[in-house]
C-alpha atoms as a PDB file:
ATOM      1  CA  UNK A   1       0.244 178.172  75.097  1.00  0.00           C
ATOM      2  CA  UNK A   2      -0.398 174.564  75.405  1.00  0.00           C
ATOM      3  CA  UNK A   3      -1.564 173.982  78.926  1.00  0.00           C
ATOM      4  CA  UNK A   4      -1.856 170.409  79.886  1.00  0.00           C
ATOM      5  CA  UNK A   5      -4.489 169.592  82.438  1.00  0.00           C
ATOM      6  CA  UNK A   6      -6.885 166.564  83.637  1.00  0.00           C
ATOM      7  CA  UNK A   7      -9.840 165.983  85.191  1.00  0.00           C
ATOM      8  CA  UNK A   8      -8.402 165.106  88.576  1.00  0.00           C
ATOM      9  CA  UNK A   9      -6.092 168.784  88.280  1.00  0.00           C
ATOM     10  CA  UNK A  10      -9.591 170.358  88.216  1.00  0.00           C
ATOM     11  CA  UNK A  11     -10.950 168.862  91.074  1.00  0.00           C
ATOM     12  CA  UNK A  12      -7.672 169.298  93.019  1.00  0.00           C
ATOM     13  CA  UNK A  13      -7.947 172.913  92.105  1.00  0.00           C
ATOM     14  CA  UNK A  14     -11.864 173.684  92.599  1.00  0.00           C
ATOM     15  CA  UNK A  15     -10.840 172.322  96.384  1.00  0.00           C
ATOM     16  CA  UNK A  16      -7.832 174.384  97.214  1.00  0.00           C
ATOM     17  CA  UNK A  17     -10.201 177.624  95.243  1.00  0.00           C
ATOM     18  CA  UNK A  18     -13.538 175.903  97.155  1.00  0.00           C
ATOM     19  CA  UNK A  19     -13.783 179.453  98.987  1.00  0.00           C
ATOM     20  CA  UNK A  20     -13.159 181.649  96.373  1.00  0.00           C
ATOM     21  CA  UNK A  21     -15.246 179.577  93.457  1.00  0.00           C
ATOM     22  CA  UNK A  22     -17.928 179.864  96.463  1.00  0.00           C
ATOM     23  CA  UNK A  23     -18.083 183.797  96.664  1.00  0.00           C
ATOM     24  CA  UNK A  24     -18.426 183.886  93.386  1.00  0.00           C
ATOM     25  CA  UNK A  25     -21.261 181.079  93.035  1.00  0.00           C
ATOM     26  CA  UNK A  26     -23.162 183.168  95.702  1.00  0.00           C
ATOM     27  CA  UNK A  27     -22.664 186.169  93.822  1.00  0.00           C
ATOM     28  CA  UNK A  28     -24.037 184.918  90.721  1.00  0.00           C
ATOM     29  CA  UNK A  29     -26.944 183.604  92.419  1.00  0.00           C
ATOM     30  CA  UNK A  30     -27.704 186.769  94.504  1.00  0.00           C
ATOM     31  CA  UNK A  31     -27.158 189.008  90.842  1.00  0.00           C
ATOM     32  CA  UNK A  32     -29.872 186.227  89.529  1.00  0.00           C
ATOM     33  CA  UNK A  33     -32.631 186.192  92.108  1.00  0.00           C
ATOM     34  CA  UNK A  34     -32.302 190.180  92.163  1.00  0.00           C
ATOM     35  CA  UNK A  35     -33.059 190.981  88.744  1.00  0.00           C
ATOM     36  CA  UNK A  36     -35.452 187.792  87.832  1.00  0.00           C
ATOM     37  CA  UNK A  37     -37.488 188.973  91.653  1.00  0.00           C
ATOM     38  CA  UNK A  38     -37.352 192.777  90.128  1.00  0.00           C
ATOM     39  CA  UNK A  39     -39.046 191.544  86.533  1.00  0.00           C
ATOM     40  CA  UNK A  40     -41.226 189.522  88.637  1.00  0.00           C
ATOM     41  CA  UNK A  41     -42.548 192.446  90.814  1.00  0.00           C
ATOM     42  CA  UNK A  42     -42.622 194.240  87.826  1.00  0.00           C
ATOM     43  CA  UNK A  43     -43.457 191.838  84.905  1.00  0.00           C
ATOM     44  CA  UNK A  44     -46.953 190.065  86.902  1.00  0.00           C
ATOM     45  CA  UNK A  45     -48.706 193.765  86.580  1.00  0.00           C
ATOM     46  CA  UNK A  46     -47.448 194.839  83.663  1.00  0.00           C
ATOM     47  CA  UNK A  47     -48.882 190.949  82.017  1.00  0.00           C
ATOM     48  CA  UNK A  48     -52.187 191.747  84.320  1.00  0.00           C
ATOM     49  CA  UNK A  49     -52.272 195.231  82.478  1.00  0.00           C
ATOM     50  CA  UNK A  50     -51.903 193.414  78.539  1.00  0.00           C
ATOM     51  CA  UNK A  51     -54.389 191.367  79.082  1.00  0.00           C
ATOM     52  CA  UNK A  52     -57.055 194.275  80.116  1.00  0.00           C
ATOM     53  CA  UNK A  53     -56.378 196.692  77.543  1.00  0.00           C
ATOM     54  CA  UNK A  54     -55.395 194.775  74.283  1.00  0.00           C
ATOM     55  CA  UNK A  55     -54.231 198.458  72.790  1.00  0.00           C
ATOM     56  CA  UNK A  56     -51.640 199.025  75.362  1.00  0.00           C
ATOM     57  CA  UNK A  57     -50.869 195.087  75.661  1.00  0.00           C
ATOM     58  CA  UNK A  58     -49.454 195.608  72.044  1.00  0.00           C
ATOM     59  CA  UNK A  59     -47.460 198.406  73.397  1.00  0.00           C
ATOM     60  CA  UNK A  60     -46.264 196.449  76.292  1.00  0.00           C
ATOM     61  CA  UNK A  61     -45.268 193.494  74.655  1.00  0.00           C
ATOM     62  CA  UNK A  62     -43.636 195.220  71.890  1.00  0.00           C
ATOM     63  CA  UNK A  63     -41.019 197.066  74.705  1.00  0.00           C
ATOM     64  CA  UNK A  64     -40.590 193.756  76.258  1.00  0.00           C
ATOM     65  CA  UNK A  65     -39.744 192.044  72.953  1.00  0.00           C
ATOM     66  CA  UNK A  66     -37.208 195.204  71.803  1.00  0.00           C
ATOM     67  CA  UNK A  67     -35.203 194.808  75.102  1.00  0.00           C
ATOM     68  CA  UNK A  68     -35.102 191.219  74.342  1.00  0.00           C
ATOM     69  CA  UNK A  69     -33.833 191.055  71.184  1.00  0.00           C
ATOM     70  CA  UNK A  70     -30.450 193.520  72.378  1.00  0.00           C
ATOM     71  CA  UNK A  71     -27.576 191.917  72.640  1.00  0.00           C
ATOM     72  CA  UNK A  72     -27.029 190.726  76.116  1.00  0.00           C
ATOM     73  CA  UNK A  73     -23.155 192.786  76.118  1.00  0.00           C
ATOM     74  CA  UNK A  74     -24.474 195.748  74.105  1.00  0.00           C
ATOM     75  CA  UNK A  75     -27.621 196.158  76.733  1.00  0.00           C
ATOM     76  CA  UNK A  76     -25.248 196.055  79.618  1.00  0.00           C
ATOM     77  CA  UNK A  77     -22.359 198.622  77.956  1.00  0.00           C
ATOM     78  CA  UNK A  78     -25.673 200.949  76.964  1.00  0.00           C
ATOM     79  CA  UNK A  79     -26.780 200.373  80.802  1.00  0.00           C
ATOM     80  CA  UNK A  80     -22.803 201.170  82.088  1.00  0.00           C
ATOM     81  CA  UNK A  81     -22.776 204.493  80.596  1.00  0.00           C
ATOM     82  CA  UNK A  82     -25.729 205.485  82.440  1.00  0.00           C
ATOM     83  CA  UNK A  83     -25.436 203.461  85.823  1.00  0.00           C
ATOM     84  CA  UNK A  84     -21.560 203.283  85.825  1.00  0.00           C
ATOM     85  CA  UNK A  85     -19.451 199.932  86.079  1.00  0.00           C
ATOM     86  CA  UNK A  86     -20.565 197.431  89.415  1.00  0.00           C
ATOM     87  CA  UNK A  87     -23.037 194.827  90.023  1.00  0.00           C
ATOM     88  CA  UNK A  88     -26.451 197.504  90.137  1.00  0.00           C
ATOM     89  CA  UNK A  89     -25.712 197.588  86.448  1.00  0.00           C
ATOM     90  CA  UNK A  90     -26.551 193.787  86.164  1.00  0.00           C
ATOM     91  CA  UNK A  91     -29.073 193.367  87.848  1.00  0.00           C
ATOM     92  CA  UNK A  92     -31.266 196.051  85.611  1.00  0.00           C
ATOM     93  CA  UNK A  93     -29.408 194.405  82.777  1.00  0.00           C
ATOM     94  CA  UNK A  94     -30.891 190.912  83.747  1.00  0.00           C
ATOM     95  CA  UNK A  95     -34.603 193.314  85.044  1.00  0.00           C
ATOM     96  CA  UNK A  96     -34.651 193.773  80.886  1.00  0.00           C
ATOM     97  CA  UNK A  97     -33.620 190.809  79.823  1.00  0.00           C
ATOM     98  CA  UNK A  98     -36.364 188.949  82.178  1.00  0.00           C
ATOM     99  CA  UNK A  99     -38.958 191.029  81.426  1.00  0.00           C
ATOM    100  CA  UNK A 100     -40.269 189.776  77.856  1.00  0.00           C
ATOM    101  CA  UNK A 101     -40.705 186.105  79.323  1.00  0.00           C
ATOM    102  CA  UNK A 102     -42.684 187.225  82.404  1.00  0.00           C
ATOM    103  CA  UNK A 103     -44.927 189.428  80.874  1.00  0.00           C
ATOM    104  CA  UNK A 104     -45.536 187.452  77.971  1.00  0.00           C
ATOM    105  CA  UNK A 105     -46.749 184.550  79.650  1.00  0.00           C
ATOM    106  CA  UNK A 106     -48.245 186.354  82.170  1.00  0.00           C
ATOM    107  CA  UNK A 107     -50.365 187.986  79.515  1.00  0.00           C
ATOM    108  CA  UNK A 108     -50.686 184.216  77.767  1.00  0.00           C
ATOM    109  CA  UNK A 109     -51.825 182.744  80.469  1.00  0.00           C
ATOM    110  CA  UNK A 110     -54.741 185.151  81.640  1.00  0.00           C
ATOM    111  CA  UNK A 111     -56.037 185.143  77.949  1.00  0.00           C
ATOM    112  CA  UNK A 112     -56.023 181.389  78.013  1.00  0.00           C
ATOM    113  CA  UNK A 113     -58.073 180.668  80.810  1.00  0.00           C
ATOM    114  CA  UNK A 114     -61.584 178.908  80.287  1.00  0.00           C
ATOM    115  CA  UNK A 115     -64.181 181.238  80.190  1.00  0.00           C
ATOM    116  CA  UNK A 116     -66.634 178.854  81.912  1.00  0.00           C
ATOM    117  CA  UNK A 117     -64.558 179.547  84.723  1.00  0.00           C
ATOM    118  CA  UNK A 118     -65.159 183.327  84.673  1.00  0.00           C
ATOM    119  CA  UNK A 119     -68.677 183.649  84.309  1.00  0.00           C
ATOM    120  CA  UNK A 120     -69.155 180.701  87.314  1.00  0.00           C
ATOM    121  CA  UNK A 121     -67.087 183.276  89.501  1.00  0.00           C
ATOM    122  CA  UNK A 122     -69.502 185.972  87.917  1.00  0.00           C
ATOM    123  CA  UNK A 123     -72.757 184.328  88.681  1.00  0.00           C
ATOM    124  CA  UNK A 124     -71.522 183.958  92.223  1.00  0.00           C
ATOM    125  CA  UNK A 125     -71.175 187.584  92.261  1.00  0.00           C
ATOM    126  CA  UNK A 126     -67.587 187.841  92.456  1.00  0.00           C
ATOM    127  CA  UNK A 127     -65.985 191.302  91.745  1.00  0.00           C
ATOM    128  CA  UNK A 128     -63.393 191.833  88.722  1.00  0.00           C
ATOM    129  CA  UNK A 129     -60.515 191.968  91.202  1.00  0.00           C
ATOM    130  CA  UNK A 130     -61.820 188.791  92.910  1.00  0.00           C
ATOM    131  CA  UNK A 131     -62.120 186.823  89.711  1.00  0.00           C
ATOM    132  CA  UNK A 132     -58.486 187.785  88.956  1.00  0.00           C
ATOM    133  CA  UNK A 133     -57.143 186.779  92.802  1.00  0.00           C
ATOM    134  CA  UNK A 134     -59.258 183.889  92.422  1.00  0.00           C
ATOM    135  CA  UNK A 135     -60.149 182.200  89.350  1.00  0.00           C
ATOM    136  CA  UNK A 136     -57.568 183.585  86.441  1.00  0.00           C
ATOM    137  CA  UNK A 137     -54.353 184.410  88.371  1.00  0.00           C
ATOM    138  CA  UNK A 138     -54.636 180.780  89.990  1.00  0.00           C
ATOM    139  CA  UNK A 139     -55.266 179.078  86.850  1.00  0.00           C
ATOM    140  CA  UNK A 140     -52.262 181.136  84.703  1.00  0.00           C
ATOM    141  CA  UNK A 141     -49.907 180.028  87.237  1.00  0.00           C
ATOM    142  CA  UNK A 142     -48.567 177.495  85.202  1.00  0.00           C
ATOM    143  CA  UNK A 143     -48.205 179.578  82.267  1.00  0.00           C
ATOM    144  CA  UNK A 144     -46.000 182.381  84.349  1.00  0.00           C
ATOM    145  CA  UNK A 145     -44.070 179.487  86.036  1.00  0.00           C
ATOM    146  CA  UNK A 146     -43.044 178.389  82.462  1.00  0.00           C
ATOM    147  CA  UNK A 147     -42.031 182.033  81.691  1.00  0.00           C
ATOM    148  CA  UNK A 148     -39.933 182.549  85.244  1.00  0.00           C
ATOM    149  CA  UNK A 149     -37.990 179.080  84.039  1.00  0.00           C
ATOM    150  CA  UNK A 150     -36.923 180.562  80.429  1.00  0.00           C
ATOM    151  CA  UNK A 151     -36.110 183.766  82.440  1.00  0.00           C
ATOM    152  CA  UNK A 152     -34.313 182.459  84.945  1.00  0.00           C
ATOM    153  CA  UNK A 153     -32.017 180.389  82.715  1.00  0.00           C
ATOM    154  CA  UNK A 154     -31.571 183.351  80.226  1.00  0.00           C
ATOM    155  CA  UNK A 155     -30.378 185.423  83.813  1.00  0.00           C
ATOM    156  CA  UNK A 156     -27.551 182.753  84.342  1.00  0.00           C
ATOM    157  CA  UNK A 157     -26.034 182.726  81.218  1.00  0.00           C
ATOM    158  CA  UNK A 158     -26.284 186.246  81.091  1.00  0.00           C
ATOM    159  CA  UNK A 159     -24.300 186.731  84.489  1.00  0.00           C
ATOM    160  CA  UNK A 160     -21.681 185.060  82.982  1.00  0.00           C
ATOM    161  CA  UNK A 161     -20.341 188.385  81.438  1.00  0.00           C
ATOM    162  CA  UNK A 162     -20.960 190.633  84.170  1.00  0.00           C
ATOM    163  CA  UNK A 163     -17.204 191.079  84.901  1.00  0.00           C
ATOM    164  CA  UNK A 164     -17.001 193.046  81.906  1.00  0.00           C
ATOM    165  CA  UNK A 165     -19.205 195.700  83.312  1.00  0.00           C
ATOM    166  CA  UNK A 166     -17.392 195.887  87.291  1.00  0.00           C
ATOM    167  CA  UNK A 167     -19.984 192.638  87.950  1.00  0.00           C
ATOM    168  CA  UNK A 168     -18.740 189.493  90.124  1.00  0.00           C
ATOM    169  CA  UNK A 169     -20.064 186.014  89.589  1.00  0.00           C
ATOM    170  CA  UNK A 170     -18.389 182.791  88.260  1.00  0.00           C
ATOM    171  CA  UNK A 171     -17.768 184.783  85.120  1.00  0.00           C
ATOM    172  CA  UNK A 172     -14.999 186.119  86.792  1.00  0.00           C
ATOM    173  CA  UNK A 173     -13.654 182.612  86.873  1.00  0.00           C
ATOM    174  CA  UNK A 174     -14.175 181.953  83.536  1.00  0.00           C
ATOM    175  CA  UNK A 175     -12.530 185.591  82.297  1.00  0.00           C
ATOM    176  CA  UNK A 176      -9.213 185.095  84.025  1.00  0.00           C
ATOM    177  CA  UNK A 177      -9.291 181.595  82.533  1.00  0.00           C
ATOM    178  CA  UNK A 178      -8.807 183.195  79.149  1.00  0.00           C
ATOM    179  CA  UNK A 179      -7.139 186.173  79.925  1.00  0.00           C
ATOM    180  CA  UNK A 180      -4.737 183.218  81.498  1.00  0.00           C
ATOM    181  CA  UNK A 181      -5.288 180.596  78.713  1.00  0.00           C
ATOM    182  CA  UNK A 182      -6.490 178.440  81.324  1.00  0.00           C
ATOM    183  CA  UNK A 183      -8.674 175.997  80.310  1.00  0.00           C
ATOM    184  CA  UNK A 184      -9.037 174.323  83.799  1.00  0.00           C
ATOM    185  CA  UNK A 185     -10.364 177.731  85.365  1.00  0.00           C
ATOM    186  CA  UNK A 186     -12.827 178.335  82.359  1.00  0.00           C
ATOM    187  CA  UNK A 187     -14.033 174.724  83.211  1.00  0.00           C
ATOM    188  CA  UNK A 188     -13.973 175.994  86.902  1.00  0.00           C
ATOM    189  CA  UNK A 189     -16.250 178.805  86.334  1.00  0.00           C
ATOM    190  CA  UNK A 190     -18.626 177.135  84.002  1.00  0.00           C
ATOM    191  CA  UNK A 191     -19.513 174.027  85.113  1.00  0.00           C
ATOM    192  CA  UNK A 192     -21.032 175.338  88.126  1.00  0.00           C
ATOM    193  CA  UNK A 193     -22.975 178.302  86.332  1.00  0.00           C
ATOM    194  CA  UNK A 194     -23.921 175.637  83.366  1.00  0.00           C
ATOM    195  CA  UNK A 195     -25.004 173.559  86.536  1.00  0.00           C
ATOM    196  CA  UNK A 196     -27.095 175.940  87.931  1.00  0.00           C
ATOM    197  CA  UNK A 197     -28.851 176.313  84.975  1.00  0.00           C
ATOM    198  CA  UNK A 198     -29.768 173.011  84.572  1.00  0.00           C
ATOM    199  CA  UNK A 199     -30.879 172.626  88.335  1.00  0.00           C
ATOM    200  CA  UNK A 200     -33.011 176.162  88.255  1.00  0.00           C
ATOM    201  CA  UNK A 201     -34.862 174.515  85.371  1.00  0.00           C
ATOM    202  CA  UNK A 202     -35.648 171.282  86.370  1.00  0.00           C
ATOM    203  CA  UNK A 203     -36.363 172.828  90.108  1.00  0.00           C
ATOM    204  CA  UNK A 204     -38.887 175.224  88.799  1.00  0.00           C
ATOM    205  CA  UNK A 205     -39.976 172.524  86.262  1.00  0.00           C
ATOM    206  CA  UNK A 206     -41.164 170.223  89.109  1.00  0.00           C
ATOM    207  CA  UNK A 207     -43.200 173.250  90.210  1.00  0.00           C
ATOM    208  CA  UNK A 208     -44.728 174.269  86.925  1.00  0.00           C
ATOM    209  CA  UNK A 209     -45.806 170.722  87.047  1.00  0.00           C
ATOM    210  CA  UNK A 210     -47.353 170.924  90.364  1.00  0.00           C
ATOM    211  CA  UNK A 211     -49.364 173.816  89.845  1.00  0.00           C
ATOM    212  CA  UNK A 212     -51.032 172.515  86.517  1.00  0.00           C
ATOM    213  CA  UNK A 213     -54.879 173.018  87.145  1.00  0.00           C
ATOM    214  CA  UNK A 214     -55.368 169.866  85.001  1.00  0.00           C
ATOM    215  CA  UNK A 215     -53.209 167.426  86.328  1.00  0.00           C
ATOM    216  CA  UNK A 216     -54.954 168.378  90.064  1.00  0.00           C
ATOM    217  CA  UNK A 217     -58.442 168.423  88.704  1.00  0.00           C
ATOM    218  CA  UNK A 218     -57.965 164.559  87.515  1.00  0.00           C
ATOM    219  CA  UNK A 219     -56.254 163.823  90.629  1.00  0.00           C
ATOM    220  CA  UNK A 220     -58.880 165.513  92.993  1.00  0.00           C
ATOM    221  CA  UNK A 221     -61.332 163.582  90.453  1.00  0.00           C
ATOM    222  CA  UNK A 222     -59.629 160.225  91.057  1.00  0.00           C
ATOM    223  CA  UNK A 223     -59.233 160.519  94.968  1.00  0.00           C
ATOM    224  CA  UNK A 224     -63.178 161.544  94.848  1.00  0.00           C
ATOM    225  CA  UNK A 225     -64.054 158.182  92.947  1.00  0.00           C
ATOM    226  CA  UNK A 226     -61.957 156.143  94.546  1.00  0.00           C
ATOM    227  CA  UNK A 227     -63.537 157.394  98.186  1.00  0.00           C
ATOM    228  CA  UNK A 228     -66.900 156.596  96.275  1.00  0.00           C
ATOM    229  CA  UNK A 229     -66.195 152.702  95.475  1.00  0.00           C
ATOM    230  CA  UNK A 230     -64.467 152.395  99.117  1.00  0.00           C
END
């Protein structure tokens, strides 16, 4: 079927399907911030717990790397046939798929951390839960922010299929596009998913930058010398 479209058709019909194309962009998000917020609850501790006990780290981060290396459609059909079809399927589906990132550079990120740092909190008598609250969590923040950004993107494009399991999302868009030989309501579907991507990253980017113990040091450094001279 040769379906003849143009930009301007796509516009006109993203705005008379604003409504719809909005439910679903809302669904994909909520799907997203579900099972990325479940690996984080989940991922943190189990990264906290690698990095104290380097025999069951191995264990730990050789789960996480198995569910990551499952194909995205053959995790979620495993997951269906225990769960059953729907949107709870999903969001464990993107729980696994988060995982490896966050607890990798959870784990990365504790293990990288100066050990100057440590034994000043040490000499100052601080406990081990207080040098991890204080001192190492604080200073791997960078590290897990770059692991929630590959996790987060890897959730998006992953939603993308969730129809195929009972899911909603702009995958549904992009489905009946091709069931329909469509092109203009594949385009519908993902541009705004390939969009949100792209935002998430550079959004959680800015932060990852923010929170960079270096980049403050030298600017705490700089405001201190330039006080000094005034």
């Amino acid at each position: 079927m040769d379906y003849q479209w143009t930009f301007s058709d796509l516009i006109s019909y993203m705005s008379r399907n604003s409504g719809l194309l909005w439910e679903y962009f809302v669904s994909h998000v909520i799907m997203v911030l579900s099972g990325v917020g479940l690996a984080i609850i989940i991922g943190i501790p189990l990264g906290i717990l690698a990095s104290r006990n380097e025999k069951l780290g191995k264990l730990i981060l050789a789960v996480t790397n198995i569910l990551q290396v499952i194909p995205s459609l053959a995790l979620l059909v495993l997951l269906m046939l225990v769960i059953g079809l729907g949107t709870k399927t999903v969001i464990i589906g993107l729980l696994f798929y988060s995982l490896n990132p966050i607890v990798r550079n959870t784990y990365v990120g504790l293990k990288q951390v100066n050990p100057s740092y440590i034994e000043a909190g040490r000499g100052i008598g601080m406990s081990p839960l207080q040098l991890l609250l204080k001192v190492r969590f604080p200073l791997s923040l960078t590290y897990i922010m770059s692991g929630l950004r590959i996790a987060a993107v890897i959730a998006i494009g992953v939603v993308t299929i969730a129809p195929l399991v009972g899911g909603d999302g702009l995958g549904r868009e992009i489905y009946a596009g091709i069931n329909g030989q469509n092109p203009m309501r594949i385009y519908a579907g993902a541009i705004p998913a390939a969009l949100l991507a792209i935002v998430s990253d550079l959004v959680l980017g800015y932060f990852q930058r923010k929170l960079k113990f270096d980049d403050r040091k030298s600017k705490r450094s700089t405001a201190g010398t330039n006080k000094a001279t005034t």
